[in-house]
C-alpha atoms as a PDB file:
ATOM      1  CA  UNK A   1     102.121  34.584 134.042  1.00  0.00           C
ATOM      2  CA  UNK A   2     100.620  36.221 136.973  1.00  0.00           C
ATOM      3  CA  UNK A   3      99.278  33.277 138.475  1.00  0.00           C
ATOM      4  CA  UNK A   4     102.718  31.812 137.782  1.00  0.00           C
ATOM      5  CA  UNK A   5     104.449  34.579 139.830  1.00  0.00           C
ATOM      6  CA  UNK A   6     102.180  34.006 142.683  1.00  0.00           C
ATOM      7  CA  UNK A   7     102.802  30.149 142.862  1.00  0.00           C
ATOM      8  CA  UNK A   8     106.512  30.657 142.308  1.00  0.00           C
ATOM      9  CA  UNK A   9     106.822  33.484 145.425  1.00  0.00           C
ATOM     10  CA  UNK A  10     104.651  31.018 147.462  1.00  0.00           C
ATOM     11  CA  UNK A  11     107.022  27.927 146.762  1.00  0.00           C
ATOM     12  CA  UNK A  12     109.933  30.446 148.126  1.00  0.00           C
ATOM     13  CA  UNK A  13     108.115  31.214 151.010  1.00  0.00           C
ATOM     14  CA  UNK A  14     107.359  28.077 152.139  1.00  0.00           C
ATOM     15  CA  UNK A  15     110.975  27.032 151.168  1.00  0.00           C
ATOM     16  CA  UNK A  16     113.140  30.269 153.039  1.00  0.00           C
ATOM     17  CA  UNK A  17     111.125  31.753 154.670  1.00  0.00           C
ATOM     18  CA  UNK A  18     108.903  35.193 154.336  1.00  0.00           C
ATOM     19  CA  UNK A  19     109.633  36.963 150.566  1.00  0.00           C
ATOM     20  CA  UNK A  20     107.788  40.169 149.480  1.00  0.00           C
ATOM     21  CA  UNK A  21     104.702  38.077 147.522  1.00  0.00           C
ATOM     22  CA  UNK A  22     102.780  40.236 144.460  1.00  0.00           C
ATOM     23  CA  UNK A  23      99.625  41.930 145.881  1.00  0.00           C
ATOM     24  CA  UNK A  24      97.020  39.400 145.729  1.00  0.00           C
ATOM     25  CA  UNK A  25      93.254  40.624 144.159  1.00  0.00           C
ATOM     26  CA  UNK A  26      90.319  38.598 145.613  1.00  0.00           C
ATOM     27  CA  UNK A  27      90.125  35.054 143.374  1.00  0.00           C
ATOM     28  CA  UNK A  28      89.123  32.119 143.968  1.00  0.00           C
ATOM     29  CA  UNK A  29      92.852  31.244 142.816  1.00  0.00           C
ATOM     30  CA  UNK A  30      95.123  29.965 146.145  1.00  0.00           C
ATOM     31  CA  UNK A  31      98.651  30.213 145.393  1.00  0.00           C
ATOM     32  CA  UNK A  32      99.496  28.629 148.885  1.00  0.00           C
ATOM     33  CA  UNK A  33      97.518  25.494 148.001  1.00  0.00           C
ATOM     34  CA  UNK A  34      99.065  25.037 144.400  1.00  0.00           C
ATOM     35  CA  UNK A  35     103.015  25.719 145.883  1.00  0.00           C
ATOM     36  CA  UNK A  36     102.523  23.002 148.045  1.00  0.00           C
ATOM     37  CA  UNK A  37     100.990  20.372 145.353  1.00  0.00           C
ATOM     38  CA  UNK A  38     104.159  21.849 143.367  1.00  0.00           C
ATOM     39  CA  UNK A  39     106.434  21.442 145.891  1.00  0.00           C
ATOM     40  CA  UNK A  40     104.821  17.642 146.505  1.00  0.00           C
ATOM     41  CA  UNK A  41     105.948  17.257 143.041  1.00  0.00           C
ATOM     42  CA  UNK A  42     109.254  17.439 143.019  1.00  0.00           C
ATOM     43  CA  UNK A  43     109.377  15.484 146.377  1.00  0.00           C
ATOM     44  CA  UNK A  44     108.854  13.235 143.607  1.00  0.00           C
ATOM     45  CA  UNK A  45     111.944  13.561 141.732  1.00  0.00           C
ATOM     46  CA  UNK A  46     114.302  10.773 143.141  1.00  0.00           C
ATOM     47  CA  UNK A  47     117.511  12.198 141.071  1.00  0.00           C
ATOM     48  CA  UNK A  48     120.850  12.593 143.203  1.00  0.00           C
ATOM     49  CA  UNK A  49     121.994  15.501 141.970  1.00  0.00           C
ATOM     50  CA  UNK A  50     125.895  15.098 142.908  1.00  0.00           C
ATOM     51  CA  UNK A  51     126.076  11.847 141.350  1.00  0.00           C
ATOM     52  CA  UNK A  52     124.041  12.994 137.916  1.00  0.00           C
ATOM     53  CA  UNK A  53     126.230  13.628 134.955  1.00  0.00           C
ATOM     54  CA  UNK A  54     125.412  16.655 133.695  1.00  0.00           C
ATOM     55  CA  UNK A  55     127.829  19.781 133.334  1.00  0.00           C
ATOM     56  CA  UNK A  56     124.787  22.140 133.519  1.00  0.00           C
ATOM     57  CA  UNK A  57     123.897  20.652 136.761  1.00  0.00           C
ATOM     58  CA  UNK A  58     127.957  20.632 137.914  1.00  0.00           C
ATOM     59  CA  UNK A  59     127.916  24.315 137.278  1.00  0.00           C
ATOM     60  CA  UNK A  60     125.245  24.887 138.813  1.00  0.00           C
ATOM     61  CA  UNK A  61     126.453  23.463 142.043  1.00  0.00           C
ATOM     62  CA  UNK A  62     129.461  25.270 141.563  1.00  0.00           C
ATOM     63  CA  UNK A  63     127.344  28.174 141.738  1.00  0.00           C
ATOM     64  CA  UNK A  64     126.823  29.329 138.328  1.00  0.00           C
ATOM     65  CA  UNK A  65     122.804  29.957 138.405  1.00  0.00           C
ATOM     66  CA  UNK A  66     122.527  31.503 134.977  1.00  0.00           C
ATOM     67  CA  UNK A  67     122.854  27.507 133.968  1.00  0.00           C
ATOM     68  CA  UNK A  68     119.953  26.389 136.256  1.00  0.00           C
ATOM     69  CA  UNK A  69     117.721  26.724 133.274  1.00  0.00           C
ATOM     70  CA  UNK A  70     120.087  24.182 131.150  1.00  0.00           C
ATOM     71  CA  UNK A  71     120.157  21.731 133.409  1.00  0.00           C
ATOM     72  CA  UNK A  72     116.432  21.615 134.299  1.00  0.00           C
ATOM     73  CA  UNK A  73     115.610  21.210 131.007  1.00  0.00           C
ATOM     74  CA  UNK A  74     118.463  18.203 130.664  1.00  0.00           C
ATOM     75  CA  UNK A  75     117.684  16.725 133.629  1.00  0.00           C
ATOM     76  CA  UNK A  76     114.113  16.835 132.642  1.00  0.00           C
ATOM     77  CA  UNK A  77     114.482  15.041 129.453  1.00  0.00           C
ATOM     78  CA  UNK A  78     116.549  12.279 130.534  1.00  0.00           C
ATOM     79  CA  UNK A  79     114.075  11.719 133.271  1.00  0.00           C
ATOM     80  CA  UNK A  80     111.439  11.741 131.125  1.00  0.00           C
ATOM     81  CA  UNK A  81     112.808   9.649 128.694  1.00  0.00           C
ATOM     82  CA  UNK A  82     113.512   7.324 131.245  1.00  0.00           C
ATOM     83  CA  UNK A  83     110.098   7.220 132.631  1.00  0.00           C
ATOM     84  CA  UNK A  84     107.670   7.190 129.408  1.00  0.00           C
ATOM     85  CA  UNK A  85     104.401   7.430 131.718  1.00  0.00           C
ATOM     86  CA  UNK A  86     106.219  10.870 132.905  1.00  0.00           C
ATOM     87  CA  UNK A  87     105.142  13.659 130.657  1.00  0.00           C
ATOM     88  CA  UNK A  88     107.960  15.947 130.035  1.00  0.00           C
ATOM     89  CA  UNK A  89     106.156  19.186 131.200  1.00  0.00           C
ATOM     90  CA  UNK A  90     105.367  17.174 134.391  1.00  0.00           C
ATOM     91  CA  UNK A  91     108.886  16.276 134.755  1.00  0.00           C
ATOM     92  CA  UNK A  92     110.607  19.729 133.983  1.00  0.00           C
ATOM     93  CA  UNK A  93     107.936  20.881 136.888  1.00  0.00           C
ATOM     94  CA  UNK A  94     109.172  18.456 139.250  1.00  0.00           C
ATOM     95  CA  UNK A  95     112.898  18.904 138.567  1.00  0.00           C
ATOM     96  CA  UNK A  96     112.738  22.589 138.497  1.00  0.00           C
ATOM     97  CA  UNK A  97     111.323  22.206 142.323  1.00  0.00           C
ATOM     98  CA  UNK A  98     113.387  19.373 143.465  1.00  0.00           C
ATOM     99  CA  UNK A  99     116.633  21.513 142.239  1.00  0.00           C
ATOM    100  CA  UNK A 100     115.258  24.646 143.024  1.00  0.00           C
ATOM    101  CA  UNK A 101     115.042  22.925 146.689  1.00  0.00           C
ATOM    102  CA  UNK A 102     118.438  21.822 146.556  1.00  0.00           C
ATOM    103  CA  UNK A 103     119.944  24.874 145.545  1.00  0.00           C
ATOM    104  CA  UNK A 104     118.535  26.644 148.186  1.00  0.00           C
ATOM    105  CA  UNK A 105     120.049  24.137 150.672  1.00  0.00           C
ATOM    106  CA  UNK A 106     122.833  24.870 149.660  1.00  0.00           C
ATOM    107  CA  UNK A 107     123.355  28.571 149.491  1.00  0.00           C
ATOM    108  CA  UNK A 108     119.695  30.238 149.472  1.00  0.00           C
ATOM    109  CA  UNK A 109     121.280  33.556 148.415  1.00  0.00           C
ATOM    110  CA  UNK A 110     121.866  32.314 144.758  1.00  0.00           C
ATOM    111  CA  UNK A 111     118.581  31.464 144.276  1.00  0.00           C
ATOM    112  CA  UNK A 112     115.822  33.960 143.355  1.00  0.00           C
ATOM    113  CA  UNK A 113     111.724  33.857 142.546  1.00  0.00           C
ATOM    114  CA  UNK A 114     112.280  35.802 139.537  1.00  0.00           C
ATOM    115  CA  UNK A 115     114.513  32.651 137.918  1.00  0.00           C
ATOM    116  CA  UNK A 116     111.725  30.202 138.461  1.00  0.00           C
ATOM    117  CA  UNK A 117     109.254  32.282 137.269  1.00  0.00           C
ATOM    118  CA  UNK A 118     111.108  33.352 133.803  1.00  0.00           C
ATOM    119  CA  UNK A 119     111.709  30.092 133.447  1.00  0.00           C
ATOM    120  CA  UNK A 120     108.489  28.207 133.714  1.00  0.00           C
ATOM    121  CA  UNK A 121     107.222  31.674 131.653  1.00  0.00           C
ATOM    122  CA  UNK A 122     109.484  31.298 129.047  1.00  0.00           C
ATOM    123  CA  UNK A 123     108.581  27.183 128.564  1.00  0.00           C
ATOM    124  CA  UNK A 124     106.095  27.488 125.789  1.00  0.00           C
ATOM    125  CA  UNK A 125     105.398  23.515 126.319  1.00  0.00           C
ATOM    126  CA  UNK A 126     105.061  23.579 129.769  1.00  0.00           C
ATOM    127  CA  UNK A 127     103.094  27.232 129.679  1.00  0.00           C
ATOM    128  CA  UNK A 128     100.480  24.998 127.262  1.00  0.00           C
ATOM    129  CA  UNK A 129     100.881  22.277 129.465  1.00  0.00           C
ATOM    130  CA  UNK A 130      99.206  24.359 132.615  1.00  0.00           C
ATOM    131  CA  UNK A 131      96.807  25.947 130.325  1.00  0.00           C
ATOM    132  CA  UNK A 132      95.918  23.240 129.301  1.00  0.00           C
ATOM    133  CA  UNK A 133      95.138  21.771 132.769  1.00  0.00           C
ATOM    134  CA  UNK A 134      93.265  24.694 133.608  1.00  0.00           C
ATOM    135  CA  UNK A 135      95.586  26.750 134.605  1.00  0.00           C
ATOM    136  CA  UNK A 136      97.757  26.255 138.237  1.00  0.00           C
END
């Protein structure tokens, strides 16, 4: 979770600019590195959000950030199911990113590290899924 929080505040500083990151202890951890390899990953994610059907996603880009969370995880699936070689964690990771870019775009006000990070948190399958890799 900690490492998560790190990786998260790093994305949104390399995406808008300067945010107030979580004291860092010495480790041999660099969340710098792994926000860019995240960010690389949703570069991935060739979705056109304004012409997906999704009415998560619409209200979303109406504005409504509180759905964010539904639509990554719909947008993830159908992705995934599209793509078998594409895990699912792999995919919610690159579709939280490539939205999360998006958003920010848009209107960076709406969008928040603390989202991100409850989110990927609160993912049980992709929290096993970077534990399982080692970690970020």
């Amino acid at each position: 979770e900690e490492q998560t929080q790190r990786v998260v505040e790093a994305l949104f500083s390399d995406l808008l600019g300067p945010v107030a990151l979580a004291e860092e202890p010495p480790t041999s951890f660099d969340a710098v590195v792994v926000a860019s390899r995240l960010r690389r990953m949703g570069d991935q994610c060739n979705m056109d959000f304004e012409r997906v059907s999704s009415e998560a996603l619409a209200a979303v880009l109406k504005g409504k950030v509180e759905k964010f969370p539904a639509a990554v995880e719909s947008l993830s699936r159908s992705w995934s199911n599209q793509n078998p070689e594409l895990v699912y964690e792999r995919a919610f990771l690159c579709v939280s990113v490539k939205l999360l870019m998006y958003v920010a775009k848009k209107v960076s006000a709406m969008v928040h590290p603390s989202q991100l990070i409850s989110m990927i948190n609160g993912n049980s399958q992709v929290r096993s899924y970077i534990e399982g890799c080692g970690g970020w």
